[in-house]
Protein backbone atom coordinates (compact mmCIF):
# COMPACT_ATOMS: atom_id res chain seq x y z
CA UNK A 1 41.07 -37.79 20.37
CA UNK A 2 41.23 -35.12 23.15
CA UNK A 3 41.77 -32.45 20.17
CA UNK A 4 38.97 -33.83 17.78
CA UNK A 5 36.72 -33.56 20.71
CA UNK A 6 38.11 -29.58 21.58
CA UNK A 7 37.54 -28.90 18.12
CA UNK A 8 34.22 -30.47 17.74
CA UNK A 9 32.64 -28.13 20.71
CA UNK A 10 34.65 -24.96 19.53
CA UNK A 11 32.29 -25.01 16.21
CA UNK A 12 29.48 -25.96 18.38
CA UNK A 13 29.76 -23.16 20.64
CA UNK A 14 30.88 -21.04 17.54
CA UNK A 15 27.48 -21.87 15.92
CA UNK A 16 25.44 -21.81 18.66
CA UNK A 17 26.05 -17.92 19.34
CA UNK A 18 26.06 -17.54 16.00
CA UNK A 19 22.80 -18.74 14.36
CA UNK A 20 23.01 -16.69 11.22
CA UNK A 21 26.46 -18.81 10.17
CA UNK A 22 24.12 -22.20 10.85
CA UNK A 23 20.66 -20.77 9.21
CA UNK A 24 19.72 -22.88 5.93
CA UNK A 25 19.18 -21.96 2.71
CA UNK A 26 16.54 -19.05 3.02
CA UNK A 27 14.55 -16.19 0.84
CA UNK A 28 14.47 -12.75 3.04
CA UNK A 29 12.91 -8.83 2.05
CA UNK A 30 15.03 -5.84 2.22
CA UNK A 31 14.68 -4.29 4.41
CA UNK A 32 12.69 -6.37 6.49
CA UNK A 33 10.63 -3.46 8.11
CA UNK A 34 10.13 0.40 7.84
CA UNK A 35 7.91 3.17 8.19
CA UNK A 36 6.26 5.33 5.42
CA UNK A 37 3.35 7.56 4.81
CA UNK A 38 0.07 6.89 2.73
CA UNK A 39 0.47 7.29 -0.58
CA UNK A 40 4.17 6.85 -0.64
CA UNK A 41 6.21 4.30 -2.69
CA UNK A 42 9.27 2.22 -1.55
CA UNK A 43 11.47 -0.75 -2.89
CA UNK A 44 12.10 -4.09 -1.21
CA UNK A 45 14.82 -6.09 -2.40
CA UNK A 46 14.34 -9.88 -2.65
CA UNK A 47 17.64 -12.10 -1.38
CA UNK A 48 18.47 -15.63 -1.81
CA UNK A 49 21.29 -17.16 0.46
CA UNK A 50 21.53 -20.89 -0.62
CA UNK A 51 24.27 -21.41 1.62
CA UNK A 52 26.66 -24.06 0.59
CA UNK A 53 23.74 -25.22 -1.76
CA UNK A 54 24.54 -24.72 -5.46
CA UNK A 55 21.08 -23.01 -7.33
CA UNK A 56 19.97 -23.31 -10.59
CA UNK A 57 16.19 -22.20 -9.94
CA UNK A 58 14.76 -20.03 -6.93
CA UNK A 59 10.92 -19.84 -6.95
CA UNK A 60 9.57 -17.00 -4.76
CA UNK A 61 5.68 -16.78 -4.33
CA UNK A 62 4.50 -14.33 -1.72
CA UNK A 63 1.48 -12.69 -0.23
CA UNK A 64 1.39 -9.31 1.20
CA UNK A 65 -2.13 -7.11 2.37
CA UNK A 66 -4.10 -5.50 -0.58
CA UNK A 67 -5.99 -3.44 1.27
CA UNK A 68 -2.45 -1.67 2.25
CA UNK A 69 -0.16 -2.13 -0.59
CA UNK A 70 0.03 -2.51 -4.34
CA UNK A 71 3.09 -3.92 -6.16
CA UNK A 72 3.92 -1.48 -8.73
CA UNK A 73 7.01 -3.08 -10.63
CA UNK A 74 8.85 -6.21 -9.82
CA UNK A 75 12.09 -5.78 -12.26
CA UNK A 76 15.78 -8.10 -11.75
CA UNK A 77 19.09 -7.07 -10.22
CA UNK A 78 21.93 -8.02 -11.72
CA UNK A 79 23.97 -10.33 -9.72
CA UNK A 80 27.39 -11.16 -10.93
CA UNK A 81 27.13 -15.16 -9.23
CA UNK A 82 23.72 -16.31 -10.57
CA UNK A 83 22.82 -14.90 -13.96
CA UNK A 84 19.42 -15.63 -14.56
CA UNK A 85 15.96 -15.27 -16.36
CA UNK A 86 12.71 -13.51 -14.45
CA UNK A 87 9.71 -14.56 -15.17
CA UNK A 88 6.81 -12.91 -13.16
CA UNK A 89 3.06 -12.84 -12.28
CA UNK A 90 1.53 -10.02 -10.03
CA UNK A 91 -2.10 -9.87 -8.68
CA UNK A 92 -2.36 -7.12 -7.11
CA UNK A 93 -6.22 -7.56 -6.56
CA UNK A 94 -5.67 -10.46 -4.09
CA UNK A 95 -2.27 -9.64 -2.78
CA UNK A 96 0.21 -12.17 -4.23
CA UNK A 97 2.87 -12.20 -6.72
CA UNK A 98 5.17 -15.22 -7.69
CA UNK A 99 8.89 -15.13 -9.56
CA UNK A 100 11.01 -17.33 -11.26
CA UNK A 101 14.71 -17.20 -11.15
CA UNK A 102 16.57 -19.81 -13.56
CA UNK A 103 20.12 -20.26 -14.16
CA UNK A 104 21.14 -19.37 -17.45
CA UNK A 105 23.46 -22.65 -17.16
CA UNK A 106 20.70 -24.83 -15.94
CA UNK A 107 21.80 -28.45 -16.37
CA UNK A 108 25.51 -27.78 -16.11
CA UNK A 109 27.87 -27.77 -12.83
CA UNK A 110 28.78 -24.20 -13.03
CA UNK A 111 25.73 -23.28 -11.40
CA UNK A 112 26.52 -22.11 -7.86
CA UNK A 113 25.84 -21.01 -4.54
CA UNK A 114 23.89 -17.54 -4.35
CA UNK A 115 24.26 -15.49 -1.89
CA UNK A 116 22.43 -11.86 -2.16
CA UNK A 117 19.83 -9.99 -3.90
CA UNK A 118 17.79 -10.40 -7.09
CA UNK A 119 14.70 -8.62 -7.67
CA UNK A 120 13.45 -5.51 -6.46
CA UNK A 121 9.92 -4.74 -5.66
CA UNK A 122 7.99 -1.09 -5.71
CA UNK A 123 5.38 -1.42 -3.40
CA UNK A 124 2.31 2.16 -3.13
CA UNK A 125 0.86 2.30 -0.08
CA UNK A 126 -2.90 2.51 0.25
CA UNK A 127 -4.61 3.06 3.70
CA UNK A 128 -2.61 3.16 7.07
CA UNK A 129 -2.01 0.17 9.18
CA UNK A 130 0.25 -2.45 9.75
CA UNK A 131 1.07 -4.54 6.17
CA UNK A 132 2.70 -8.19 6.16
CA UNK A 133 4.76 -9.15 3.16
CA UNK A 134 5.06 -13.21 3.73
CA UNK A 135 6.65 -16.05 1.59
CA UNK A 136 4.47 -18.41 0.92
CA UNK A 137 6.78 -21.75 2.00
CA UNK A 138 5.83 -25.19 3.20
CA UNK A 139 8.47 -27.73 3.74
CA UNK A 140 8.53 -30.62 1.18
CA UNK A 141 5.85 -29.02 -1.43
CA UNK A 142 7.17 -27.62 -4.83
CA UNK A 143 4.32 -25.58 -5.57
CA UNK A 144 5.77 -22.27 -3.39
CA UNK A 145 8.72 -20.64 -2.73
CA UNK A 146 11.79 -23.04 -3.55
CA UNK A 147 15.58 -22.99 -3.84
CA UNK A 148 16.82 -25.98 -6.21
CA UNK A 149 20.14 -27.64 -6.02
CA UNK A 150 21.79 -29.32 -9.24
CA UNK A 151 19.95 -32.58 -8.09
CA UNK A 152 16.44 -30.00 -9.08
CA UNK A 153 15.70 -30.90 -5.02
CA UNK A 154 14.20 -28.15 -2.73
CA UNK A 155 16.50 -27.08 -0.01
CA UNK A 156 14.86 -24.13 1.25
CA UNK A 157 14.36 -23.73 5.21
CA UNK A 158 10.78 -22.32 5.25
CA UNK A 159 11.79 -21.67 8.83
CA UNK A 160 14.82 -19.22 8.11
CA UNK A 161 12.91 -16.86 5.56
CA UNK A 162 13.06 -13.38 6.16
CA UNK A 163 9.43 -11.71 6.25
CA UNK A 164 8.49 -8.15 5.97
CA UNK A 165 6.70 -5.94 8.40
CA UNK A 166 5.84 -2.41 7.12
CA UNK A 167 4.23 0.12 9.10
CA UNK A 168 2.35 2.65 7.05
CA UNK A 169 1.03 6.08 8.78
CA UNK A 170 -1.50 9.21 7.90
CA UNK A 171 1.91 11.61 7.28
CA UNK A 172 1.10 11.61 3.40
CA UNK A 173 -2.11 11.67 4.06
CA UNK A 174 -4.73 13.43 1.63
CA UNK A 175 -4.54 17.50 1.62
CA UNK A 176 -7.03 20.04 0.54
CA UNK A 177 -6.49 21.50 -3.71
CA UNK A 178 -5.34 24.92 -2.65
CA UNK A 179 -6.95 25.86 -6.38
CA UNK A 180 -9.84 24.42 -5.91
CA UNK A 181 -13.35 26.38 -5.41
CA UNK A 182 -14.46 27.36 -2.47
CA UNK A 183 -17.82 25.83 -1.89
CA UNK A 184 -20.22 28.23 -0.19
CA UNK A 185 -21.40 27.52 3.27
CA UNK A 186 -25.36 27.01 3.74
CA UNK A 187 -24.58 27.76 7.65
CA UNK A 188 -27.75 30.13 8.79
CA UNK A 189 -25.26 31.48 11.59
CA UNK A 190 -26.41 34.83 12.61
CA UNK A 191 -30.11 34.51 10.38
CA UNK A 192 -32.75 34.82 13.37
CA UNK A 193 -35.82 35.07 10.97
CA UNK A 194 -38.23 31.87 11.59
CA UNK A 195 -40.86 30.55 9.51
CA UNK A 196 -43.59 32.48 11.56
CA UNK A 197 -42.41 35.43 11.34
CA UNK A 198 -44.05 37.77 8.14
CA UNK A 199 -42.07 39.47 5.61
CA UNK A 200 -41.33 43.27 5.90
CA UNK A 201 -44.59 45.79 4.60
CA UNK A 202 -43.86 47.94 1.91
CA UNK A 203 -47.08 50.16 2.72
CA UNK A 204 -50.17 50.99 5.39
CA UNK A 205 -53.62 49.89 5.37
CA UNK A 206 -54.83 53.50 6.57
CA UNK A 207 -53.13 54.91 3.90
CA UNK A 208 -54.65 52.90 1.14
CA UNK A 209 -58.30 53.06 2.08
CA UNK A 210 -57.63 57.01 2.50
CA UNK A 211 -56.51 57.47 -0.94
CA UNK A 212 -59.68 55.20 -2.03
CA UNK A 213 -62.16 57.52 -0.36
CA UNK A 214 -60.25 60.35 -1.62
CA UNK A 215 -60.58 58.82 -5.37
CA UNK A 216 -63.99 57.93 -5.12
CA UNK A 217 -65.46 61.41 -3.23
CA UNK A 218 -63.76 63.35 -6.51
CA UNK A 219 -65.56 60.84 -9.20
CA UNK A 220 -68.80 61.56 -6.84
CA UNK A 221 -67.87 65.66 -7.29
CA UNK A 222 -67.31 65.34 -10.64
CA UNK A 223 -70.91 63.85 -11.69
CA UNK A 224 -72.59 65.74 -9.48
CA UNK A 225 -70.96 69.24 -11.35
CA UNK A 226 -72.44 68.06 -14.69
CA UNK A 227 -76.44 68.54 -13.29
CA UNK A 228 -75.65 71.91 -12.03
């Protein structure tokens, strides 16, 4: 009895510093966080650890911040102990996308226990900010993310998944066309004329009315020679 009970509190203890061997089935993103520039793509892998659970269908709807990111691709990784078929919806407009993983031996008992990763996902960053990538999981509904056993019951833990968090910065940022045109500056730096001031003479008034008199006095001469 003494030894049941030694044994019993060894694998208590052994859990209890060590949550990850007692977490439930869960969904998680790979990697769960990073750091990346605007305009900059990355992948995120999607994992499944059913834990003792055998699978044959894994539902994974998810939200992430379309102001931030767009999903680019969402294509399957092989995965040598659940061979499956992907089905797929993206909507990138309001930032969610939803997958379908189903056991190419659905309805038999060789489906099994799954333990790794999937899918991947290209995400393009947009603007800079902080962007949340979150599984959309409620505990007892069937119309989110889901991990099926052979009795088609959902076993996932909503409260184990694996979120991301992805920090995106101005290091990408938007540079200046080193071809492009130069556009020309209307900066009036240096130009001190103003509006009152009149534009440059090209001539004098005493010099104009001279040469009239002048012209004038000789067509005066030149009658006045014709009487003499």
């Amino acid at each position: 009895m003494k030894k049941i009970f030694c044994l019993s509190l060894i694998l208590f203890s052994f859990l209890s510093v060590n949550p990850a061997m007692a977490a439930g089935p869960l969904l998680r993103f790979t990697p769960g966080s990073g750091t990346y520039s605007n305009g900059d793509t990355f992948k995120v892998n999607v994992g499944v650890d059913s834990g003792t659970e055998k699978s044959q269908g894994v539902d994974v709807w998810a939200t992430f911040d379309s102001a931030k990111l767009e999903i680019v691709s969402i294509d399957p990784l092989d995965n040598a102990s659940f061979k499956f078929a992907m089905g797929k919806n993206i909507y990138n407009d309001t930032g969610k996308f939803d997958l379908s993983f189903i056991s190419t031996v659905m309805g038999t008992y060789d489906a099994t226990a799954i333990t790794g990763d999937i899918a991947t996902i290209t995400f393009k960053t947009k603007s800079t900010g902080t962007a949340n990538v979150n599984f959309t999981c409620q505990t007892g509904s069937t119309v989110d993310s889901n991990i099926f056993n052979m009795s088609a019951n959902d076993v996932l833990d909503c409260s184990q998944n694996e979120n991301g968090t992805y920090t995106i910065n101005a290091g990408g940022g938007t540079t200046a066309d080193p071809t492009a045109t130069p556009v020309p500056s209307n900066d009036n730096t240096g130009d001190t004329t103003t509006g009152d001031e009149e534009l440059p003479q090209t001539g004098s008034v005493g010099t104009t009315v001279g040469l009239l008199i002048f012209g004038i006095v000789g067509v005066l001469s030149s009658i006045a020679l014709r009487f003499l």
